[in-house]
PDB file of N, CA and C in Angstrom:
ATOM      1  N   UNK A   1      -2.973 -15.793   8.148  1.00  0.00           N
ATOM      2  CA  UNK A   1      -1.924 -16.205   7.243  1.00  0.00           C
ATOM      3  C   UNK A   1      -1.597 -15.064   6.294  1.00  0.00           C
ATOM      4  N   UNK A   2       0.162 -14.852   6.149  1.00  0.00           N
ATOM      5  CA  UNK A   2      -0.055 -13.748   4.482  1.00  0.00           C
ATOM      6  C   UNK A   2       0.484 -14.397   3.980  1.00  0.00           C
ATOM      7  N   UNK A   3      -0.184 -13.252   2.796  1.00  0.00           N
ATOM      8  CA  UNK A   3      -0.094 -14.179   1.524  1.00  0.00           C
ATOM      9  C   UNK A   3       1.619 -14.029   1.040  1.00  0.00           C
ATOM     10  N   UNK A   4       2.458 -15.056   0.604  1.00  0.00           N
ATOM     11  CA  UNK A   4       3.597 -14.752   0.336  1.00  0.00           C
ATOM     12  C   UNK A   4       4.046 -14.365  -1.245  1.00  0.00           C
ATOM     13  N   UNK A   5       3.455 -13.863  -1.287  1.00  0.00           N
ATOM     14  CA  UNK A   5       3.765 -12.762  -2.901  1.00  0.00           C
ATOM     15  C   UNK A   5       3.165 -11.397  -2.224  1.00  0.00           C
ATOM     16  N   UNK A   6       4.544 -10.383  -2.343  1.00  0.00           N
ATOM     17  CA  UNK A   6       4.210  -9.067  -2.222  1.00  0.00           C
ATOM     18  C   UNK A   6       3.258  -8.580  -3.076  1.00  0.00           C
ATOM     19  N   UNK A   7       3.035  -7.403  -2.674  1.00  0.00           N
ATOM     20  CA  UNK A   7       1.956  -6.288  -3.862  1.00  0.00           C
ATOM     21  C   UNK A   7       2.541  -6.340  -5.173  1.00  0.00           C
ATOM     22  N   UNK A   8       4.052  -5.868  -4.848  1.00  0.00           N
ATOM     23  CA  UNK A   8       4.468  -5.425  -6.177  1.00  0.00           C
ATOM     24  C   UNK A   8       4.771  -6.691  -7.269  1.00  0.00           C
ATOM     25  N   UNK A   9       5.256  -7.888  -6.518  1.00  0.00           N
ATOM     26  CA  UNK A   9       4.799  -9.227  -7.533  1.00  0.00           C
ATOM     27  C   UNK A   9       3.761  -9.365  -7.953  1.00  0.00           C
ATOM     28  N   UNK A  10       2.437  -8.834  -7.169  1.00  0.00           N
ATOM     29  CA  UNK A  10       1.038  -9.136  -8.023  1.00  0.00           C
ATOM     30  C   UNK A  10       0.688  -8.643  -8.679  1.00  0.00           C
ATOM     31  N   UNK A  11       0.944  -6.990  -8.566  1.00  0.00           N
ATOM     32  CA  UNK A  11       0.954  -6.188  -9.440  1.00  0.00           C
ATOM     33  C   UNK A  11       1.853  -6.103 -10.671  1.00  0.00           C
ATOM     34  N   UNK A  12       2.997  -6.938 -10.855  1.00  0.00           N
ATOM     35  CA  UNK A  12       3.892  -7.504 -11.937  1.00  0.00           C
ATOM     36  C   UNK A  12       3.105  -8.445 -12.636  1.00  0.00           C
ATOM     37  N   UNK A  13       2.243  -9.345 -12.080  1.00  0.00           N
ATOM     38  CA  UNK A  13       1.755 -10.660 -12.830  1.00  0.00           C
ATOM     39  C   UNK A  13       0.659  -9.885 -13.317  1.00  0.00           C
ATOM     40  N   UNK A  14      -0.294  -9.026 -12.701  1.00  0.00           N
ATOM     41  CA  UNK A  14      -1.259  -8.516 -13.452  1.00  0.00           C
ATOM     42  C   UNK A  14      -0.784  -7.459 -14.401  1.00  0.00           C
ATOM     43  N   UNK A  15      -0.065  -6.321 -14.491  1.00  0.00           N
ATOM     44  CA  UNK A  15       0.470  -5.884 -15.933  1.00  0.00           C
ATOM     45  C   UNK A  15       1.139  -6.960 -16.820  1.00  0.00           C
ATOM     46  N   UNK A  16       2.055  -8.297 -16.317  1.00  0.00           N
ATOM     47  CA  UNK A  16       2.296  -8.776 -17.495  1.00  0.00           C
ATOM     48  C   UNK A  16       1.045  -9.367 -18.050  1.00  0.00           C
ATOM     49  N   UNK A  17       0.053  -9.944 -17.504  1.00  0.00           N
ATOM     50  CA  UNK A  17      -1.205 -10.513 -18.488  1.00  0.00           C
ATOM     51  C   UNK A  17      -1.794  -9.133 -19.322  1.00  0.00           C
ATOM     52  N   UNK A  18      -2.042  -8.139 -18.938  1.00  0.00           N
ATOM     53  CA  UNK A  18      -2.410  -7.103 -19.280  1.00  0.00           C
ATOM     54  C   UNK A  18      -1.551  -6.713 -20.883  1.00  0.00           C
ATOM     55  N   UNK A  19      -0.174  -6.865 -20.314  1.00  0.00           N
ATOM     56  CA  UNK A  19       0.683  -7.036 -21.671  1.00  0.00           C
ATOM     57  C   UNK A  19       0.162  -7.825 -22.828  1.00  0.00           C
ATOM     58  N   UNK A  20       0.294  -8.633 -22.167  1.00  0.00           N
ATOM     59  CA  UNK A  20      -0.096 -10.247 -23.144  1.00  0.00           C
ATOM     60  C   UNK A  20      -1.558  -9.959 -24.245  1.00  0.00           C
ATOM     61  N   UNK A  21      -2.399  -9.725 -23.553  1.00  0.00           N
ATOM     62  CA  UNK A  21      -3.564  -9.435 -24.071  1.00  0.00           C
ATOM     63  C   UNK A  21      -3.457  -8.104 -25.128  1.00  0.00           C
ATOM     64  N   UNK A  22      -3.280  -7.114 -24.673  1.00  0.00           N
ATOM     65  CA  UNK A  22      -2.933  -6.126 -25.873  1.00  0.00           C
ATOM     66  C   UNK A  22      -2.137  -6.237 -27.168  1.00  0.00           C
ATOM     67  N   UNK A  23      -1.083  -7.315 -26.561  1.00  0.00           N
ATOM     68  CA  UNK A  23      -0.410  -7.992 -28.080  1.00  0.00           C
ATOM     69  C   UNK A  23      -1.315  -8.570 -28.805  1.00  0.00           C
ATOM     70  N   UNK A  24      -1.854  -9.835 -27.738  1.00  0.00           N
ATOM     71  CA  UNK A  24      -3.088 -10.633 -28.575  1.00  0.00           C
ATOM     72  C   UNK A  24      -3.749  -9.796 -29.320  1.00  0.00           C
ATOM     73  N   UNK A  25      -4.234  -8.375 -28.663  1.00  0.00           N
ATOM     74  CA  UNK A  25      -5.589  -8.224 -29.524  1.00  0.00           C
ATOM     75  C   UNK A  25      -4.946  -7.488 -30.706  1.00  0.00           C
ATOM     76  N   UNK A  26      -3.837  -6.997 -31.110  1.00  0.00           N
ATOM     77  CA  UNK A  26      -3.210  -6.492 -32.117  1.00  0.00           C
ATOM     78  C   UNK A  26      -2.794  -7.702 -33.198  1.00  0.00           C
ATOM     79  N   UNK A  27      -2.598  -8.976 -32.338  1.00  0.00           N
ATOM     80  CA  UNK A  27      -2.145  -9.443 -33.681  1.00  0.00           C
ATOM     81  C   UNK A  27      -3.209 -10.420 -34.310  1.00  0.00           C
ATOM     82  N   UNK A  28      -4.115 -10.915 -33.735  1.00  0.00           N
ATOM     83  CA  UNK A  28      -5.114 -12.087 -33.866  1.00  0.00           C
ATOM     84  C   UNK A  28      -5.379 -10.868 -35.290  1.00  0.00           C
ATOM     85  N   UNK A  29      -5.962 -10.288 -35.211  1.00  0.00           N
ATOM     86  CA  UNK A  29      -6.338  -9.419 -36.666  1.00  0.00           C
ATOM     87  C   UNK A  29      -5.302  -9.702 -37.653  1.00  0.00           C
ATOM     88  N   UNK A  30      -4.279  -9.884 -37.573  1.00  0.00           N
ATOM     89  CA  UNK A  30      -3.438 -10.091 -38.510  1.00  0.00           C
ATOM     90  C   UNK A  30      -3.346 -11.687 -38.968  1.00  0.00           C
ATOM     91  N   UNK A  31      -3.421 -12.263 -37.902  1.00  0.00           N
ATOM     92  CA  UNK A  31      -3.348 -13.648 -38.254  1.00  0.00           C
ATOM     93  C   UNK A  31      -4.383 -13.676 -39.212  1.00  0.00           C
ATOM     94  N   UNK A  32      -5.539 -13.561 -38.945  1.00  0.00           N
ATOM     95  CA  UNK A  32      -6.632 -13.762 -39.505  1.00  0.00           C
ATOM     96  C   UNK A  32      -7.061 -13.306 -40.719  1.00  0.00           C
ATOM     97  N   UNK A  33      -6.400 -11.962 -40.891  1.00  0.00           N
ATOM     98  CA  UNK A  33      -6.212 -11.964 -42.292  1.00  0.00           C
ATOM     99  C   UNK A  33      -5.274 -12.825 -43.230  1.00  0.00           C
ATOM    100  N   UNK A  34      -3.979 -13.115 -42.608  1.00  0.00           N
ATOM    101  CA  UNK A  34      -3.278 -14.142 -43.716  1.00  0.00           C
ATOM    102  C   UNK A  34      -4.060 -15.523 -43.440  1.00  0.00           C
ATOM    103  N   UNK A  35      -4.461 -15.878 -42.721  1.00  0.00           N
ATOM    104  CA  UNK A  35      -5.633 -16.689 -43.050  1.00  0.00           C
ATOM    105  C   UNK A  35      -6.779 -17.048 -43.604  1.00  0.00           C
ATOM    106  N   UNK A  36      -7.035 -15.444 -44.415  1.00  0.00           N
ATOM    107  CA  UNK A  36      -8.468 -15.701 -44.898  1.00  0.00           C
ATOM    108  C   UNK A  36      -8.242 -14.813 -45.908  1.00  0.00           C
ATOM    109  N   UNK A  37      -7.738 -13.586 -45.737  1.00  0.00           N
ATOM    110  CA  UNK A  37      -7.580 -13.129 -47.023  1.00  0.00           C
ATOM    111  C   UNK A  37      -6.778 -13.193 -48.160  1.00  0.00           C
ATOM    112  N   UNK A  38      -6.005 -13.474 -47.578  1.00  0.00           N
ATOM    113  CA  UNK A  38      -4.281 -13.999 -48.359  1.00  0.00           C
ATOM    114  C   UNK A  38      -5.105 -15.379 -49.752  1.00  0.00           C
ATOM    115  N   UNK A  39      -5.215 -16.166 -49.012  1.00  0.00           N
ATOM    116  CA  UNK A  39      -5.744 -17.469 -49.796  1.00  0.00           C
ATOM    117  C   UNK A  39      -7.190 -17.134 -50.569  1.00  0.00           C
ATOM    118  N   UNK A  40      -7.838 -15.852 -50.136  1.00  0.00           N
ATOM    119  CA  UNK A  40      -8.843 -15.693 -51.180  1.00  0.00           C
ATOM    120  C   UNK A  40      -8.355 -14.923 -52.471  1.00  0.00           C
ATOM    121  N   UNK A  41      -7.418 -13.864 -52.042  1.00  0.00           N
ATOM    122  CA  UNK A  41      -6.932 -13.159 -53.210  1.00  0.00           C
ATOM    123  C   UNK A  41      -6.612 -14.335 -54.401  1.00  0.00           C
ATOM    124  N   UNK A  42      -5.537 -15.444 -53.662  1.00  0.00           N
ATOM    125  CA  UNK A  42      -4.703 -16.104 -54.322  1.00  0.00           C
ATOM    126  C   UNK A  42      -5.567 -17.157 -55.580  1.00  0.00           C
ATOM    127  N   UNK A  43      -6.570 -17.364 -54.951  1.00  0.00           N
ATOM    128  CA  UNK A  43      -7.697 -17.942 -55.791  1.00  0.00           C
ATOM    129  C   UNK A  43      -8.867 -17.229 -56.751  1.00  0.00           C
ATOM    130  N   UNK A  44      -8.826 -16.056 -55.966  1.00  0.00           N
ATOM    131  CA  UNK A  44      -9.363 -15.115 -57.042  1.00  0.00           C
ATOM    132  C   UNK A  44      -8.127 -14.751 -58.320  1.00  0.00           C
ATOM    133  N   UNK A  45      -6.718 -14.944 -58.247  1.00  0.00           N
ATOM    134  CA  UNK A  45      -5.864 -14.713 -58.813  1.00  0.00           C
ATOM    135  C   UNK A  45      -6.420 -15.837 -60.291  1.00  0.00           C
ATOM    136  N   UNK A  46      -5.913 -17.364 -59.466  1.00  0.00           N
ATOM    137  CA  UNK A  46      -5.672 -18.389 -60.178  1.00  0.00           C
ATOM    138  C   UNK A  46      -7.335 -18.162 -61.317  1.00  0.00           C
ATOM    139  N   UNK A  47      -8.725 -17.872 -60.569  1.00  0.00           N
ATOM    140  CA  UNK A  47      -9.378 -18.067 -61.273  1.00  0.00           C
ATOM    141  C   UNK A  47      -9.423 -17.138 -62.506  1.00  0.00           C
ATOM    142  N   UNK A  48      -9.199 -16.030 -62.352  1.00  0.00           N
ATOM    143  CA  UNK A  48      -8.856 -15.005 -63.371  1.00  0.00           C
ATOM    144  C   UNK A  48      -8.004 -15.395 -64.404  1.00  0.00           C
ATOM    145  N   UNK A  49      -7.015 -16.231 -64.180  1.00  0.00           N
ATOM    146  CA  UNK A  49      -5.866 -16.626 -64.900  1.00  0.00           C
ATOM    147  C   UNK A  49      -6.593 -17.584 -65.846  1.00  0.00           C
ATOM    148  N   UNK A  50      -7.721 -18.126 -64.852  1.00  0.00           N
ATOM    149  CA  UNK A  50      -8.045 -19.540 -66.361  1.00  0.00           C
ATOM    150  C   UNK A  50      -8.905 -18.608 -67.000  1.00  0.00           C
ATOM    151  N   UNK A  51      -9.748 -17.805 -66.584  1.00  0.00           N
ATOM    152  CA  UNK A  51     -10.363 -17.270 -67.387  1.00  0.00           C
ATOM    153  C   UNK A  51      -9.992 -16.777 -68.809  1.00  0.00           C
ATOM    154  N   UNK A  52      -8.635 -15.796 -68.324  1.00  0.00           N
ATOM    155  CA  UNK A  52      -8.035 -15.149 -69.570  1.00  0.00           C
ATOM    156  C   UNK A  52      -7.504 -16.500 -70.334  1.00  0.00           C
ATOM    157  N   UNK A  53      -7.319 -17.376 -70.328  1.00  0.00           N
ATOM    158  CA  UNK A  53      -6.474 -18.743 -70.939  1.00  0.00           C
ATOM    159  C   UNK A  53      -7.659 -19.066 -71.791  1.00  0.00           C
ATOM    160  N   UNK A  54      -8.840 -19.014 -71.230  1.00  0.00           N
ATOM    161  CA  UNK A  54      -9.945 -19.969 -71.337  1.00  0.00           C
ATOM    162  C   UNK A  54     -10.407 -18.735 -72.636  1.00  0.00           C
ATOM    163  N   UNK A  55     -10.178 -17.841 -72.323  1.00  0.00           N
ATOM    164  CA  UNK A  55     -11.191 -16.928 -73.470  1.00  0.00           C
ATOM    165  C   UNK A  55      -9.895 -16.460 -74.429  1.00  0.00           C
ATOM    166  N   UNK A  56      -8.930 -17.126 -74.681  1.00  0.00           N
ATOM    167  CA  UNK A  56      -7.717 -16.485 -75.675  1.00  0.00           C
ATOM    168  C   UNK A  56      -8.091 -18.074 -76.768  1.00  0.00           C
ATOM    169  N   UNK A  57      -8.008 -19.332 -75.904  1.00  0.00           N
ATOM    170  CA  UNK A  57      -8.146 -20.669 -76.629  1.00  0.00           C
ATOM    171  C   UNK A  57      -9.562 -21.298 -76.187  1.00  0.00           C
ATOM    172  N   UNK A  58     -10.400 -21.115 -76.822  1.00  0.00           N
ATOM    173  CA  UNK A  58     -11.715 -21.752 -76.107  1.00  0.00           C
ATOM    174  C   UNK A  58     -11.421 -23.478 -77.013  1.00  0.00           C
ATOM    175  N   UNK A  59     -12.151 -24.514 -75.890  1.00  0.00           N
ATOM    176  CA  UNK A  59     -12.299 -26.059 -75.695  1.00  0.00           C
ATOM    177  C   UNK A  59     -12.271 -26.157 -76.921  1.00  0.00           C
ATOM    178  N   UNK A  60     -13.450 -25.608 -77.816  1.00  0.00           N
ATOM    179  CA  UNK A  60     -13.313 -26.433 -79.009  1.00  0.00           C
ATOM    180  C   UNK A  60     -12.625 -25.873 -80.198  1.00  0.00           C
ATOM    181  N   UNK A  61     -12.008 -25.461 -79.951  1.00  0.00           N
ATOM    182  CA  UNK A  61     -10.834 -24.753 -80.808  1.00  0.00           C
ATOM    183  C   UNK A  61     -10.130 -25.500 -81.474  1.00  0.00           C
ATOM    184  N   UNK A  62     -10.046 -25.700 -83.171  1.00  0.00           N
ATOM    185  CA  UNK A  62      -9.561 -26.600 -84.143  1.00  0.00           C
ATOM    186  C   UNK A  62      -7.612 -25.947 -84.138  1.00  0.00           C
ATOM    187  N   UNK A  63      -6.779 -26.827 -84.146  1.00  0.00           N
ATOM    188  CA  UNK A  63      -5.015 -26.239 -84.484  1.00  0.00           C
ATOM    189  C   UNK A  63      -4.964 -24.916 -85.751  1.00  0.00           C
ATOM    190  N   UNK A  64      -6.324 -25.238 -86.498  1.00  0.00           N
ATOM    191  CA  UNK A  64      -6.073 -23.972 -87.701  1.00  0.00           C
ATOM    192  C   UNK A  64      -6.468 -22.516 -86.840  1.00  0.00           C
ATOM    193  N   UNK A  65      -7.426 -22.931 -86.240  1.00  0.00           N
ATOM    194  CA  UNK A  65      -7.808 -21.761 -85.526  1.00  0.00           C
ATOM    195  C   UNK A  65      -7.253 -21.148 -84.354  1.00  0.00           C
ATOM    196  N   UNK A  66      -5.902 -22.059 -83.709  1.00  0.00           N
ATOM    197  CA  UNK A  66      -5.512 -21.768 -83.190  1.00  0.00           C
ATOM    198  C   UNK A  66      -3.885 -20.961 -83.531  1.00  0.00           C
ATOM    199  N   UNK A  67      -3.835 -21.420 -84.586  1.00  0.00           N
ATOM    200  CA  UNK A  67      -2.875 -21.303 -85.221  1.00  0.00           C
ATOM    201  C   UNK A  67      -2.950 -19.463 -85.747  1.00  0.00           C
ATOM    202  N   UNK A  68      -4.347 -18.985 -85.952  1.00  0.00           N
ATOM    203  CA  UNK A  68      -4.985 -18.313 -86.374  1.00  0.00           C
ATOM    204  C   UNK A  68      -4.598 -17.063 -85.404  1.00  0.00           C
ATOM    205  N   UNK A  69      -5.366 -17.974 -84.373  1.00  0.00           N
ATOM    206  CA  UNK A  69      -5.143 -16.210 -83.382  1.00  0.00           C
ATOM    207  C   UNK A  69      -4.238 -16.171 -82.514  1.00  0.00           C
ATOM    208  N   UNK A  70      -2.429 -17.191 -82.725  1.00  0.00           N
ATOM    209  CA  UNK A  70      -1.053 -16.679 -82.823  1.00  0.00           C
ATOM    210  C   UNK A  70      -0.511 -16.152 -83.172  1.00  0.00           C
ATOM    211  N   UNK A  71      -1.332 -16.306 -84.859  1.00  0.00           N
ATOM    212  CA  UNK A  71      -0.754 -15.139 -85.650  1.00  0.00           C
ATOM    213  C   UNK A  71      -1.159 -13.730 -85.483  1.00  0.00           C
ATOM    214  N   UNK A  72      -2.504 -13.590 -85.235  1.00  0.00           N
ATOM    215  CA  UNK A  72      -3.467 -12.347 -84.808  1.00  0.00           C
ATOM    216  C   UNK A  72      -2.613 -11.645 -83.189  1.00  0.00           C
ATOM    217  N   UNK A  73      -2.636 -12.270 -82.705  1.00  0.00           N
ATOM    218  CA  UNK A  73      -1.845 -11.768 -81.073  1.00  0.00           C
ATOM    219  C   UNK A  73      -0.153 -11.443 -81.853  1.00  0.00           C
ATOM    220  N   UNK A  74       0.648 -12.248 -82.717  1.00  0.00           N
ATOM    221  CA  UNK A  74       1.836 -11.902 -83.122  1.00  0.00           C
ATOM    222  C   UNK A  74       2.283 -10.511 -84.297  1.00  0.00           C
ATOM    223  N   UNK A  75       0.875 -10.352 -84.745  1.00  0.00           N
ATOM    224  CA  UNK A  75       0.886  -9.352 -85.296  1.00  0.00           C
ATOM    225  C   UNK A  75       1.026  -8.102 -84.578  1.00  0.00           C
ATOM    226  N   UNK A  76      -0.486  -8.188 -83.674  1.00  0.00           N
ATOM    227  CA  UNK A  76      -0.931  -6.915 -82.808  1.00  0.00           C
ATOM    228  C   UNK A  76       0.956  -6.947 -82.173  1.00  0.00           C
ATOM    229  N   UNK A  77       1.501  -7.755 -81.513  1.00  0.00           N
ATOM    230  CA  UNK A  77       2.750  -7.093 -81.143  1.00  0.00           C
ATOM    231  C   UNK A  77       3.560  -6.290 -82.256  1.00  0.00           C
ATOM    232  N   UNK A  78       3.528  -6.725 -83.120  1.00  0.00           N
ATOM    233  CA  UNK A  78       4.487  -5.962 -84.246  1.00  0.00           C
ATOM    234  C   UNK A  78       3.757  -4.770 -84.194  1.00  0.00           C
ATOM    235  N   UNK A  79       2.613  -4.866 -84.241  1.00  0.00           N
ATOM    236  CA  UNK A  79       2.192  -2.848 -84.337  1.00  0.00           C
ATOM    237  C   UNK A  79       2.301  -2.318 -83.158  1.00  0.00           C
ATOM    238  N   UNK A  80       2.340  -3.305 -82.339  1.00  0.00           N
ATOM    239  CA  UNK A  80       2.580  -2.458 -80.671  1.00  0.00           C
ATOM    240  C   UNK A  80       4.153  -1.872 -80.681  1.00  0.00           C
ATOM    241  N   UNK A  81       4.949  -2.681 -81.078  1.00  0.00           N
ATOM    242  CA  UNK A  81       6.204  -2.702 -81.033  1.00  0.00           C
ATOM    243  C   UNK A  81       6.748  -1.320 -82.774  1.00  0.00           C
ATOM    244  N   UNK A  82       6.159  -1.493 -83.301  1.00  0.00           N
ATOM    245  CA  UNK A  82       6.212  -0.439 -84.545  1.00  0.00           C
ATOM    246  C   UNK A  82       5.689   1.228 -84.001  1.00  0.00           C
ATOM    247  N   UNK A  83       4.471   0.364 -83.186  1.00  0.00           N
ATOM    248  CA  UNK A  83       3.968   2.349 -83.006  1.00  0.00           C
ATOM    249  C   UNK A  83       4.717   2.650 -81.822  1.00  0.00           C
ATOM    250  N   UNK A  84       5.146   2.175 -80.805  1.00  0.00           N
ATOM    251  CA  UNK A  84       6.132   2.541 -79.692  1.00  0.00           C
ATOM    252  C   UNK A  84       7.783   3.113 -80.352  1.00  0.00           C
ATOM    253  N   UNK A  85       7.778   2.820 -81.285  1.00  0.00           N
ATOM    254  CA  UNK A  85       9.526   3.491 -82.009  1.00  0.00           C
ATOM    255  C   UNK A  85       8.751   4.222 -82.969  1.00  0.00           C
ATOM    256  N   UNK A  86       7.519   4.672 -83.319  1.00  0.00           N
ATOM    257  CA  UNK A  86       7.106   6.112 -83.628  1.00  0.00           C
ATOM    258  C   UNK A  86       6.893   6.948 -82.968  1.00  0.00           C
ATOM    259  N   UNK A  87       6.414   6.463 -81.734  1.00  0.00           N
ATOM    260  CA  UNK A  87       5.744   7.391 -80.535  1.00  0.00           C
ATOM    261  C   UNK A  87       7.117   7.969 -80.239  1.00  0.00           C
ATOM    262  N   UNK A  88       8.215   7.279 -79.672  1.00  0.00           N
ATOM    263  CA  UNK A  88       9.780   7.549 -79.436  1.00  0.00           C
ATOM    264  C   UNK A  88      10.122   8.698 -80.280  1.00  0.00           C
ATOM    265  N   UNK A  89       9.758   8.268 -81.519  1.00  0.00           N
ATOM    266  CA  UNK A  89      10.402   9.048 -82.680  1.00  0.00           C
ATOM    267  C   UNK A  89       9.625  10.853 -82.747  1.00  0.00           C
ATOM    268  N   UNK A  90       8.329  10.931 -82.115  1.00  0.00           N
ATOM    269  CA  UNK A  90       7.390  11.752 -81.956  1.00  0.00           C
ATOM    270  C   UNK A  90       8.158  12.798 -80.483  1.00  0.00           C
ATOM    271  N   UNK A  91       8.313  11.575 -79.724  1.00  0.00           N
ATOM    272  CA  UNK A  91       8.587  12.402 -78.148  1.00  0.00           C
ATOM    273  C   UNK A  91      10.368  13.308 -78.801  1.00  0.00           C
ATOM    274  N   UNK A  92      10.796  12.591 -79.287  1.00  0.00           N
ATOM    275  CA  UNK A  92      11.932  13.750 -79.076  1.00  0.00           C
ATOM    276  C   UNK A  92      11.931  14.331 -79.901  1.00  0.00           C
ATOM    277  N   UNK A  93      11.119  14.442 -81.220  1.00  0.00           N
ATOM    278  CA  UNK A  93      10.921  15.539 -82.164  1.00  0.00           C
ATOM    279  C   UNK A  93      10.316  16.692 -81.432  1.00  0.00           C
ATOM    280  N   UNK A  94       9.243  16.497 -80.342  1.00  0.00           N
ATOM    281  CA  UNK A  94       8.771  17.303 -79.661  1.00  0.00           C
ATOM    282  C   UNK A  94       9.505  18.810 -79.288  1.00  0.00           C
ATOM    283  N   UNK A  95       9.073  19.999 -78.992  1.00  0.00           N
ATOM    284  CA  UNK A  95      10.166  21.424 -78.101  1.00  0.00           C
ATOM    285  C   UNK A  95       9.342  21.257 -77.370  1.00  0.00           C
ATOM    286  N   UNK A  96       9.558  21.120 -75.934  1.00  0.00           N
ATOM    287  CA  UNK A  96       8.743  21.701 -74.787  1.00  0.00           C
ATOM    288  C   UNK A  96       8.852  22.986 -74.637  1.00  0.00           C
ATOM    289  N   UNK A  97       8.359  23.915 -74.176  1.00  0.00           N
ATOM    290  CA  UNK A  97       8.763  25.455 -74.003  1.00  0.00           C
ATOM    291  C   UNK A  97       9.545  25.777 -72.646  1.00  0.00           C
TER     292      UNK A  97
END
Protein backbone atom coordinates (compact mmCIF):
# COMPACT_ATOMS: atom_id res chain seq x y z
CA UNK A 1 0.00 0.00 0.00
CA UNK A 2 1.37 3.89 -0.34
CA UNK A 3 1.00 6.01 1.73
CA UNK A 4 -1.15 8.89 0.15
CA UNK A 5 0.56 12.03 1.45
CA UNK A 6 3.68 12.82 -0.54
CA UNK A 7 7.16 13.57 1.13
CA UNK A 8 6.82 17.04 0.59
CA UNK A 9 3.26 17.18 2.52
CA UNK A 10 5.01 15.42 5.39
CA UNK A 11 7.69 17.29 5.37
CA UNK A 12 5.20 20.52 5.40
CA UNK A 13 3.31 19.08 8.50
CA UNK A 14 6.57 18.43 10.25
CA UNK A 15 8.16 22.07 9.77
CA UNK A 16 4.76 23.50 10.49
CA UNK A 17 4.74 21.75 14.13
CA UNK A 18 8.33 22.63 14.31
CA UNK A 19 7.02 26.26 13.70
CA UNK A 20 4.48 26.03 16.27
CA UNK A 21 6.74 24.97 18.97
CA UNK A 22 9.43 27.66 18.58
CA UNK A 23 6.64 30.27 18.90
CA UNK A 24 5.45 28.35 21.95
CA UNK A 25 8.71 28.33 23.46
CA UNK A 26 9.21 32.18 22.91
CA UNK A 27 6.09 33.15 24.18
CA UNK A 28 5.03 30.82 27.23
CA UNK A 29 7.96 33.03 28.97
CA UNK A 30 6.07 35.92 28.39
CA UNK A 31 2.84 34.76 29.36
CA UNK A 32 4.19 33.79 32.47
CA UNK A 33 5.61 36.68 33.36
CA UNK A 34 2.36 38.84 32.99
CA UNK A 35 1.12 36.25 35.05
CA UNK A 36 3.25 36.31 37.85
CA UNK A 37 5.16 39.18 37.74
CA UNK A 38 2.92 41.86 36.62
CA UNK A 39 0.45 41.13 39.72
CA UNK A 40 3.41 40.91 42.14
CA UNK A 41 4.84 44.29 41.28
CA UNK A 42 1.21 45.58 41.46
CA UNK A 43 0.88 44.46 45.08
CA UNK A 44 4.15 45.26 46.07
CA UNK A 45 2.96 48.75 44.67
CA UNK A 46 -0.42 48.86 46.66
CA UNK A 47 1.50 47.66 49.80
CA UNK A 48 4.01 50.44 49.76
CA UNK A 49 1.24 52.87 49.23
CA UNK A 50 -0.42 51.90 52.65
CA UNK A 51 2.64 52.00 54.14
CA UNK A 52 3.51 55.62 53.23
CA UNK A 53 -0.41 56.54 54.25
CA UNK A 54 0.03 54.50 57.30
CA UNK A 55 3.30 56.28 58.50
CA UNK A 56 2.16 60.09 57.38
CA UNK A 57 -1.41 59.39 59.70
CA UNK A 58 -0.80 56.62 62.19
CA UNK A 59 -4.41 54.74 63.78
CA UNK A 60 -4.30 56.59 66.73
CA UNK A 61 -3.89 59.87 65.62
CA UNK A 62 -6.11 62.63 67.51
CA UNK A 63 -7.80 65.62 64.48
CA UNK A 64 -5.30 68.12 66.51
CA UNK A 65 -2.55 66.08 65.56
CA UNK A 66 -3.57 65.62 62.48
CA UNK A 67 -4.32 68.82 61.82
CA UNK A 68 -0.70 69.34 63.00
CA UNK A 69 1.26 67.56 60.48
CA UNK A 70 -0.97 69.35 57.46
CA UNK A 71 0.27 72.13 58.55
CA UNK A 72 3.98 70.72 58.94
CA UNK A 73 3.79 68.96 55.22
CA UNK A 74 2.04 72.61 54.06
CA UNK A 75 4.74 74.46 55.25
CA UNK A 76 7.74 72.20 54.07
CA UNK A 77 5.95 72.99 50.53
CA UNK A 78 6.19 76.69 50.95
CA UNK A 79 10.00 76.33 51.54
CA UNK A 80 10.19 73.85 48.78
CA UNK A 81 8.37 76.15 46.61
CA UNK A 82 10.39 79.49 48.09
CA UNK A 83 13.88 77.81 47.71
CA UNK A 84 13.10 76.58 44.02
CA UNK A 85 12.45 80.58 42.86
CA UNK A 86 15.87 81.17 44.68
CA UNK A 87 17.63 78.38 43.20
CA UNK A 88 15.99 79.91 39.66
CA UNK A 89 17.05 83.18 40.81
CA UNK A 90 20.81 81.66 41.51
CA UNK A 91 20.87 79.62 38.02
CA UNK A 92 20.60 82.64 35.86
CA UNK A 93 22.65 84.94 37.94
CA UNK A 94 25.18 82.28 37.21
CA UNK A 95 28.27 83.07 33.86
CA UNK A 96 29.15 79.79 32.61
CA UNK A 97 32.51 80.27 30.83
Amino acid sequence: MQSTTSAWERWRAASDRARVTRYAARVIPWIIMALVAVPLVVVAFVAARRRTDAGEHPAGETAQEKALTEQEFAEAEAYEAKWREEDKEKYHQERFP
